[in-house]
Protein backbone atom coordinates (compact mmCIF):
# COMPACT_ATOMS: atom_id res chain seq x y z
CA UNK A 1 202.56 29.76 271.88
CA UNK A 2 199.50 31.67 272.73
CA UNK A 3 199.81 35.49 271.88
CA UNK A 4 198.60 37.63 274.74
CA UNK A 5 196.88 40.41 273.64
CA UNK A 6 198.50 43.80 275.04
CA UNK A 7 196.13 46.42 276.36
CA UNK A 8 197.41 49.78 276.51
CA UNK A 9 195.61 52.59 279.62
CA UNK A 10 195.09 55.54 278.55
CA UNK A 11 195.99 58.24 280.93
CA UNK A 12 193.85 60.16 283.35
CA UNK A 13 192.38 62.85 281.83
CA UNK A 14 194.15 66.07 282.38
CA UNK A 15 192.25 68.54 285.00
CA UNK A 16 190.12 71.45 283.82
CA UNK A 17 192.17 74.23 282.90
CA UNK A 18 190.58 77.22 284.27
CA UNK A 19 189.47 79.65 281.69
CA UNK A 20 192.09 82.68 281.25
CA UNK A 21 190.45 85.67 282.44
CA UNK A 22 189.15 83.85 285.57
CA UNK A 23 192.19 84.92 288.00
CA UNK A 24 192.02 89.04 286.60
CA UNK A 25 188.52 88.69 287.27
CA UNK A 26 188.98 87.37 290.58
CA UNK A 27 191.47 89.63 291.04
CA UNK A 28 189.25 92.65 290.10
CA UNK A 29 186.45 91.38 292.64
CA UNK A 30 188.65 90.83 295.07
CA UNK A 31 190.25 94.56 294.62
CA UNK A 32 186.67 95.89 294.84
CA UNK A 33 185.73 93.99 297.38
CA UNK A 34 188.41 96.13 299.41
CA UNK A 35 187.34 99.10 298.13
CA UNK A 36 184.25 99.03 299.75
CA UNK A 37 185.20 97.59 302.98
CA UNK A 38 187.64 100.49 302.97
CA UNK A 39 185.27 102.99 301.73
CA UNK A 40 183.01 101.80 304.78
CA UNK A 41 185.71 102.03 307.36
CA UNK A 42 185.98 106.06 306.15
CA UNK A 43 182.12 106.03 306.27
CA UNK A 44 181.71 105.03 309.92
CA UNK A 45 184.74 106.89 311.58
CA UNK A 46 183.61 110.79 309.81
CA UNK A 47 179.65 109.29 310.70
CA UNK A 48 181.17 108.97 314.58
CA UNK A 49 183.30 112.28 314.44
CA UNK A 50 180.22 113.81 312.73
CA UNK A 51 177.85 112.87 316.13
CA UNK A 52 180.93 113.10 318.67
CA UNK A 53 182.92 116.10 317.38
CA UNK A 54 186.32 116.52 317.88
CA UNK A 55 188.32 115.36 321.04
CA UNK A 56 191.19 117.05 322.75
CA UNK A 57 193.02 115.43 325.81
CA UNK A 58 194.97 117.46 328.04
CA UNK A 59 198.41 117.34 326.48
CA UNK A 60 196.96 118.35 323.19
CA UNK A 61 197.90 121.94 323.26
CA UNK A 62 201.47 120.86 323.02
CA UNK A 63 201.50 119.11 319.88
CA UNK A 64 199.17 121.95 318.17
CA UNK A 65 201.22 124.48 319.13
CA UNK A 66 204.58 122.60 319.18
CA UNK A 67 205.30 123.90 315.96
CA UNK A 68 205.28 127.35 316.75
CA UNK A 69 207.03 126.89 319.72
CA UNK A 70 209.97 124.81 318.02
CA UNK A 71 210.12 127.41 315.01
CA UNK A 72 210.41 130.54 318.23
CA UNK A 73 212.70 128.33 320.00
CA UNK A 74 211.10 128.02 322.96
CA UNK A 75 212.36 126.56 326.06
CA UNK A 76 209.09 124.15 325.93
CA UNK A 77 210.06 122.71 323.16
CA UNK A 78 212.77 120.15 324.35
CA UNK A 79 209.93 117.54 325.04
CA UNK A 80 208.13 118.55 322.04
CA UNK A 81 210.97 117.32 319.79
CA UNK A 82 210.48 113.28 321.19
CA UNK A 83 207.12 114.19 319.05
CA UNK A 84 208.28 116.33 316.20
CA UNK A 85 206.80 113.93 313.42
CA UNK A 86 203.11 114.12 315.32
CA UNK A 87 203.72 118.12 315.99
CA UNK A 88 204.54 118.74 312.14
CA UNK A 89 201.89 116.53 311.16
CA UNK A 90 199.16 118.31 313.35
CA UNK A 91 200.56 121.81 313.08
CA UNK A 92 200.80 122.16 309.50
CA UNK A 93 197.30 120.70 309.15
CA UNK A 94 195.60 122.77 312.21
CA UNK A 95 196.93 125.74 310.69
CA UNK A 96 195.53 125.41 306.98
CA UNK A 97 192.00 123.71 308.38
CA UNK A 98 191.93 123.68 312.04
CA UNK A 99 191.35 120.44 314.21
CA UNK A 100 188.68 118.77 311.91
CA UNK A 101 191.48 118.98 309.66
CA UNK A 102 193.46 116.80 311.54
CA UNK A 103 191.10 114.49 312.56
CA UNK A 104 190.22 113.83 309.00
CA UNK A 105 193.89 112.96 308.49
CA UNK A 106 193.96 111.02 311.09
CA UNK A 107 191.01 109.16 309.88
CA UNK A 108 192.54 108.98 306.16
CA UNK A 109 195.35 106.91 307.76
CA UNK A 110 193.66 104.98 309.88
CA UNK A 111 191.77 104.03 306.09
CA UNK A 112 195.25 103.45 305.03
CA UNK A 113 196.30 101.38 307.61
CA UNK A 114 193.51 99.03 307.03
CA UNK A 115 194.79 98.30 303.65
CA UNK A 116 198.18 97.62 304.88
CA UNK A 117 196.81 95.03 307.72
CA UNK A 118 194.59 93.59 304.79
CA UNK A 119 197.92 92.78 302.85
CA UNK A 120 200.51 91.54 305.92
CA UNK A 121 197.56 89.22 306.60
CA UNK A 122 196.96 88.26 302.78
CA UNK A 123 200.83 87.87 303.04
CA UNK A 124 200.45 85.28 305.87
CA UNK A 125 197.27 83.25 304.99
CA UNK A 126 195.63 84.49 301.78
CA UNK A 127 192.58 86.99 300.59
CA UNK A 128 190.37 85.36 303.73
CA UNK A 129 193.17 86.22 306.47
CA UNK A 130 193.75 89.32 305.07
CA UNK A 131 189.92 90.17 304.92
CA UNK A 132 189.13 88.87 308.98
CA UNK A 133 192.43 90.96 309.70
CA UNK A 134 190.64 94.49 308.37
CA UNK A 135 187.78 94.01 309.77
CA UNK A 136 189.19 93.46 313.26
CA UNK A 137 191.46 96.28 312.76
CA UNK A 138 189.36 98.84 310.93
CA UNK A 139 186.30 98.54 312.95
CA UNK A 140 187.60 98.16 316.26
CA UNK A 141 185.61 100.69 318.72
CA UNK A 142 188.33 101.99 320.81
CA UNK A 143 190.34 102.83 317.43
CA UNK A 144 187.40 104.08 316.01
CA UNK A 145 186.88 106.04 319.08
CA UNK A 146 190.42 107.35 319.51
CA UNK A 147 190.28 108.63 316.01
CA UNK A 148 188.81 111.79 316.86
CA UNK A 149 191.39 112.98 319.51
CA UNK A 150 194.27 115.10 318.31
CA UNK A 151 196.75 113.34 319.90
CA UNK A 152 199.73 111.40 318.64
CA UNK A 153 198.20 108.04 319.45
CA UNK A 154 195.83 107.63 316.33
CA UNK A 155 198.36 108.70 314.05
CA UNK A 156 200.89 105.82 315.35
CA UNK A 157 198.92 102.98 315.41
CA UNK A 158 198.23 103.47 312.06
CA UNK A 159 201.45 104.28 310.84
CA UNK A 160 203.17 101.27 312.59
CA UNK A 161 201.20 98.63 309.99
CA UNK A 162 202.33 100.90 307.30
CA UNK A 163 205.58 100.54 308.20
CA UNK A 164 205.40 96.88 308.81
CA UNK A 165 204.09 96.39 305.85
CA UNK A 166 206.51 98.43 303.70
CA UNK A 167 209.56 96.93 305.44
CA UNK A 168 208.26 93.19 304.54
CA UNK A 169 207.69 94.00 301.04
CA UNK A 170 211.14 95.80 300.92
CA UNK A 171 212.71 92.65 302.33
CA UNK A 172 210.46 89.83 300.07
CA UNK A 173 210.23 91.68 296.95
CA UNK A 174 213.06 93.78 297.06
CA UNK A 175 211.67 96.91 295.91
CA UNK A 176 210.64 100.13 297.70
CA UNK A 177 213.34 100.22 300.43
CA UNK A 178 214.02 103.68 300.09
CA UNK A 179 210.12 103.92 301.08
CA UNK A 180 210.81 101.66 303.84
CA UNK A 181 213.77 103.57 305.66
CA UNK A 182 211.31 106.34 305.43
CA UNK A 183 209.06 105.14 307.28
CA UNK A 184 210.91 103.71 309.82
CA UNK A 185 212.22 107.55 310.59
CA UNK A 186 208.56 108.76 310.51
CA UNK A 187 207.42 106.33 312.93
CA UNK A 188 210.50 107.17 315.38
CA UNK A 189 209.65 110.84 315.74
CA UNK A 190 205.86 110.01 316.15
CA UNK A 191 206.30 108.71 319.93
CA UNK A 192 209.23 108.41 321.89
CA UNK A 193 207.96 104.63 322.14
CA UNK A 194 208.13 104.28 318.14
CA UNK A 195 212.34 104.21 317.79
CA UNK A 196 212.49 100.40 319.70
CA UNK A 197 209.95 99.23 316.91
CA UNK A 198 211.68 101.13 314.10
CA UNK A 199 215.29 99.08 315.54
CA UNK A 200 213.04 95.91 315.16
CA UNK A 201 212.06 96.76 311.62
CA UNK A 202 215.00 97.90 310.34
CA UNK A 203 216.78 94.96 311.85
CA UNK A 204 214.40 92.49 310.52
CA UNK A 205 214.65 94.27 306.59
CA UNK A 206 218.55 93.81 307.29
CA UNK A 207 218.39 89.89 308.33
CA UNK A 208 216.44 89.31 304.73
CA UNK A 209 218.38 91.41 302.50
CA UNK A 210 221.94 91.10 303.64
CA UNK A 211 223.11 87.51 302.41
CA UNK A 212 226.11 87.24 305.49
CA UNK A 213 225.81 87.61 309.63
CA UNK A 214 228.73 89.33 309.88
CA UNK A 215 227.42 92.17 307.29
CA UNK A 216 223.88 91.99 309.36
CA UNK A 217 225.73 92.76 312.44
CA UNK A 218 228.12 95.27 310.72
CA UNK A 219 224.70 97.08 309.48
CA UNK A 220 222.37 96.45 312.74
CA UNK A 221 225.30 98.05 314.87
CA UNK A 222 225.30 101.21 312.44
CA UNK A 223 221.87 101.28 312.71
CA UNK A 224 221.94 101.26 316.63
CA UNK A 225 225.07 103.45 317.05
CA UNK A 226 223.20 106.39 314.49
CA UNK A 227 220.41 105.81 316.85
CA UNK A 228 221.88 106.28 319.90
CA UNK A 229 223.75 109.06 318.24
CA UNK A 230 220.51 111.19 317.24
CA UNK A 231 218.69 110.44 320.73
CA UNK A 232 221.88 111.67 322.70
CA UNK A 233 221.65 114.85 321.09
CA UNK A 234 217.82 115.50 321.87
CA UNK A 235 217.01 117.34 324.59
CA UNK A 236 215.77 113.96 326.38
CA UNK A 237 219.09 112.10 325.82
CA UNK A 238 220.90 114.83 327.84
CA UNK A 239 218.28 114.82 330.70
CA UNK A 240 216.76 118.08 330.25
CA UNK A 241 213.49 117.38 329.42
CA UNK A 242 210.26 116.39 332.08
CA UNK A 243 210.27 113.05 331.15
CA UNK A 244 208.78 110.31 333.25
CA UNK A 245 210.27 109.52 337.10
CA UNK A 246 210.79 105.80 336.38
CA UNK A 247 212.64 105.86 339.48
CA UNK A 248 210.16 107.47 341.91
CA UNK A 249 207.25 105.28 340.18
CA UNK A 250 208.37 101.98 340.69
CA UNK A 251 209.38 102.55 344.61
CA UNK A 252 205.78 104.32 344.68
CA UNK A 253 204.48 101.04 343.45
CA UNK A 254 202.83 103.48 340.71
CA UNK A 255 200.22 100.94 337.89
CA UNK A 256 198.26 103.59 335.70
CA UNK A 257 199.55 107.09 335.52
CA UNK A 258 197.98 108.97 338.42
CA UNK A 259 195.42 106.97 339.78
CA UNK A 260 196.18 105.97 343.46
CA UNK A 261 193.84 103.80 343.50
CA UNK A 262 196.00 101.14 341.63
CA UNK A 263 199.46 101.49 343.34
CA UNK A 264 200.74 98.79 345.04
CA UNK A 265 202.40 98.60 348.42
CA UNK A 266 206.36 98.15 348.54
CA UNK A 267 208.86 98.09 350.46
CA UNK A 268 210.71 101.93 351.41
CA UNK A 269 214.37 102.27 350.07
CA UNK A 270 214.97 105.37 352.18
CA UNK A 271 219.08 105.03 350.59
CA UNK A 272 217.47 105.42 346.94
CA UNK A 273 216.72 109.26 346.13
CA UNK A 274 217.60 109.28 342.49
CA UNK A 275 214.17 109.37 340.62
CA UNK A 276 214.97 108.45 337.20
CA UNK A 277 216.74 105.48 335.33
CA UNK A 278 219.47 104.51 337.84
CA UNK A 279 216.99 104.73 341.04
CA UNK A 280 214.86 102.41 339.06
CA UNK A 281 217.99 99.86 338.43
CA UNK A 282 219.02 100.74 342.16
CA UNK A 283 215.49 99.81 343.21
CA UNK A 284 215.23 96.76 341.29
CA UNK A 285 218.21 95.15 341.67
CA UNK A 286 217.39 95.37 345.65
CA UNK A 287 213.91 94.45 345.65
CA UNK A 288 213.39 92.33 342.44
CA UNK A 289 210.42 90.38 343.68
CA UNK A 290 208.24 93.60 344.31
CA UNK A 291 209.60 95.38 341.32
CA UNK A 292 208.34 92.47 339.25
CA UNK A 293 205.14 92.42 340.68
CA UNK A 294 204.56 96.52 339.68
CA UNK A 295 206.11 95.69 336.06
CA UNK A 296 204.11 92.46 335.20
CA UNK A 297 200.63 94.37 337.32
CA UNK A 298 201.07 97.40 334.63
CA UNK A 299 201.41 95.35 331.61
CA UNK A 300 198.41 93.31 332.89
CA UNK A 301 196.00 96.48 333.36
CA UNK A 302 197.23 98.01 329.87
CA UNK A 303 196.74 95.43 328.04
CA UNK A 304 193.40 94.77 329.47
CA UNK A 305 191.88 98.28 328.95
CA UNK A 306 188.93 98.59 330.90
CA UNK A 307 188.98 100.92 334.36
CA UNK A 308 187.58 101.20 337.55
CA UNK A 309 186.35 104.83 336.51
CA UNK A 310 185.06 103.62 333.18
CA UNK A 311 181.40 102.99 332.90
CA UNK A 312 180.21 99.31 332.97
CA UNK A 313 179.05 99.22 329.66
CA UNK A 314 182.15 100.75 328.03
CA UNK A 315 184.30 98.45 330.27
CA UNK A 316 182.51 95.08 328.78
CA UNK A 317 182.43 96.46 325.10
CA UNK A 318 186.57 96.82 325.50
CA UNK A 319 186.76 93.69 327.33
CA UNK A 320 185.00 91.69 324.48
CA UNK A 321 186.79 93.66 322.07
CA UNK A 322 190.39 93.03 323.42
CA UNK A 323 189.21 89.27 324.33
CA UNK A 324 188.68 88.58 320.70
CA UNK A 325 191.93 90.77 319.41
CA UNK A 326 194.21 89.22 321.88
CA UNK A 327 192.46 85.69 321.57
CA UNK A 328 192.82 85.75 317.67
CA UNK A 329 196.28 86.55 317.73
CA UNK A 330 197.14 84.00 319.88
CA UNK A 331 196.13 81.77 317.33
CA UNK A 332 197.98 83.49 314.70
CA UNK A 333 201.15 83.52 316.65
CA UNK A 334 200.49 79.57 317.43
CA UNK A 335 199.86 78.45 314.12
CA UNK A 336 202.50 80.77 312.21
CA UNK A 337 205.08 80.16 314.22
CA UNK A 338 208.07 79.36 312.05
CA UNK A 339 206.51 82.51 309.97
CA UNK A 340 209.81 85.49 310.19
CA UNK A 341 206.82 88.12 309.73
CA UNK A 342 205.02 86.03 312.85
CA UNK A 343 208.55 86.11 314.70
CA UNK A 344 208.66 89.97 313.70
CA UNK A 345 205.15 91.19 314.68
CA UNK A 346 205.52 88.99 318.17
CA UNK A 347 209.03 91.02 319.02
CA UNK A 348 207.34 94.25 318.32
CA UNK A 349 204.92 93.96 320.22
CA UNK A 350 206.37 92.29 323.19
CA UNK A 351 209.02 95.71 322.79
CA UNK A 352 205.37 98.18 323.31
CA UNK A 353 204.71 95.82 326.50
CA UNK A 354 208.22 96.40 327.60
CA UNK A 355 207.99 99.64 327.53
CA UNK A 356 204.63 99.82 329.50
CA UNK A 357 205.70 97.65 332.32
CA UNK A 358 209.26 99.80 332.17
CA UNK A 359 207.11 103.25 332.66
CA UNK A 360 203.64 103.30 333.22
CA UNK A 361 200.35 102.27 332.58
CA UNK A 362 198.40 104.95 330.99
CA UNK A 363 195.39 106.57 332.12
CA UNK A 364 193.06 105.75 329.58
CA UNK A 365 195.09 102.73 328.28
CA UNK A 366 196.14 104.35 324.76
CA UNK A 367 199.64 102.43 325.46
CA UNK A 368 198.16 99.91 324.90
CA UNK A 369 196.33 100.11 321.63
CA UNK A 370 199.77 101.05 319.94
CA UNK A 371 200.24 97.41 318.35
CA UNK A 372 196.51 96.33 317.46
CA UNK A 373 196.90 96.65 314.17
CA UNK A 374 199.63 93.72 314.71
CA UNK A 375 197.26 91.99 316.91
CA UNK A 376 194.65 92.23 314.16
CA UNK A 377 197.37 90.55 311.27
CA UNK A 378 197.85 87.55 313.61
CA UNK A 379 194.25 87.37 314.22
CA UNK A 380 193.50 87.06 310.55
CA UNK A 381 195.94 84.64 310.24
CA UNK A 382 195.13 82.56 313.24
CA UNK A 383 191.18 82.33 312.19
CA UNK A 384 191.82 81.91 308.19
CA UNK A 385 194.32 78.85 309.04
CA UNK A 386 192.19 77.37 311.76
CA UNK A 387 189.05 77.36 309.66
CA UNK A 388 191.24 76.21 306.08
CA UNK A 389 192.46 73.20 308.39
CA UNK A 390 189.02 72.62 309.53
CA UNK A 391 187.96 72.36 306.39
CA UNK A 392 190.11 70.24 305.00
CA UNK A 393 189.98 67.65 307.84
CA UNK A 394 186.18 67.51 306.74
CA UNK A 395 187.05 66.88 303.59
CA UNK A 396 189.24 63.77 304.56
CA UNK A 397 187.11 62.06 306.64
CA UNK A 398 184.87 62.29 304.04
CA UNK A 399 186.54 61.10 301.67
């Protein structure tokens, strides 16, 4: 019998092991590399208050004098309360350093929000998504812009990513919760508009930490029921505040707050004299096609931004601006769709459009600026994934 010789293969050779300080290195750059972008987003926004000055609209003498007036308790100050976190926060600061004071706060978040969109996007897609995501937050013109009004609408957009983004570490790494309820109460008493988003949060931190449904819905309802508890008690949950005539707007055909220009003919109800909620139900439940057409024709002209009474050039700046934003996000939504932080940032921002096509379109739009740092955590996202699957497609038909 002829012995066959045996051969024995040797096994591929193992990969490269990287060398062990690589990652703490990378780390380190990658920390720095933050640093500065952050360190230029501070730069830019004191350079623009520096040229611009400060802005005041003409509701901002309530919120810097709110304080007083809810410490003399004034009659004024029932609609001052649906702002008391923004009317602390300005007061206190106005009165140890004036207005610049507050701007520079409001600037100092707007740094910190940038760090929080940086990490819901890292969250999502990695360093790159969380990198595009700053940049379209942090140096956004109309943000950058808005910065220098004392007003509560700075102060919330930037808060609303730092409460994201302290409610989805709460609920993945289990740590910081306290920080997270906090939060969730600050950004409540910022805007009237801030307690549906704080619901969504604290709903969503409930889903991923409570193991059973019948627990979540034990906890959600507590959550809505101490809600509903604290707003009937405000001056606004009894009625006794000047809030806005949702009623008389929508059979007014009312789009942006004040401007004639942009109301829309509907029918007369004649029968239908109560101006707030239940004239609006009344209203709508009679003429649903026309009431739709108001709510979906507000939600349309927020979201777009740009006015008739705007100059041209300042109306194509915003329109690229929210073109890329909104188009970005899109993305983000599309490709991270089984993502729960996806599923999360989609709700709370569909809850700010709600809210817009429920009430009014502002003025000058600020509604609808409340959720871009949101917008910009999808939009890192969305660009990151589509240019990682890009590349690797290349990669594979090269191969």
């Amino acid at each position: 019998m002829v012995q066959v010789p045996q051969t024995t293969v040797a096994p591929p050779p193992a990969p490269p092991t990287p060398p062990a300080g690589r990652p703490a290195r990378s780390a380190r750059r990658g920390a720095l590399a933050l640093a500065a972008f952050l360190a230029a987003v501070l730069v830019v926004n004191l350079a623009y208050l520096a040229v611009h000055g400060v802005a005041v609209g003409g509701d901002t003498g309530r919120y810097v004098d709110g304080l007083d007036l809810l410490l003399q308790g004034d009659e004024r100050s029932g609609r001052i309360v649906l702002y008391f976190g923004y009317v602390v926060f300005a007061g206190v600061i106005q009165h140890a350093g004036g207005l610049s004071a507050v701007v520079v706060a409001q600037i100092l978040l707007t740094v910190a929000a940038t760090a929080a969109v940086f990490a819901l996007a890292r969250r999502l897609g990695g360093t790159w998504a969380g990198a595009i995501a700053a940049v379209l937050f942090g140096l956004n013109p109309e943000l950058i812009r808005w910065n220098l009004y004392v007003l509560p609408e700075a102060t919330y957009v930037a808060w609303l990513p730092i409460s994201a983004w302290l409610v989805e570490r709460a609920a993945r790494e289990r740590r910081g919760t306290a920080w997270a309820a906090i939060s969730l109460v600050v950004l409540a008493s910022l805007r009237p508009n801030g307690w549906i988003p704080a619901l969504l949060l604290a709903s969503y931190l409930i889903v991923r930490r409570v193991p059973t449904w019948r627990r979540r819905a034990a906890a959600i309802g507590a959550v809505v029921v101490a809600m509903g508890a604290v707003g009937a008690m405000l001056p606004a949950g009894r009625g006794d505040t000047d809030t806005l005539l949702t009623g008389l707007l929508l059979r007014q055909g009312a789009v942006i707050w004040e401007y004639r220009p942009s109301y829309l003919t509907v029918p007369r109800e004649p029968t239908i004299r109560d101006q707030g909620w239940p004239g609006f139900v009344r209203y709508a439940t009679r003429r649903p096609g026309d009431s739709a057409r108001v709510l979906i024709a507000r939600v349309l002209v927020e979201t777009r931004q740009t006015r008739p009474y705007y100059s041209t050039a300042h109306n194509l700046m915003t329109l690229v601006a929210i073109v890329v934003l909104y188009g970005t996000a899109l993305l983000g939504a599309a490709v991270g769709r089984r993502e729960p932080l996806v599923w999360l940032i989609g709700l709370v921002v569909l809850a700010h459009l709600l809210v817009i096509a429920l009430t009014i379109a502002d003025y000058d739009g600020r509604f609808g600026r409340h959720y871009f740092g949101l917008l910009a955590v999808l939009g890192g996202y969305g660009v990151a994934t589509a240019l990682r699957r890009s590349r690797t497609r290349s990669r594979t038909r090269a191969a």
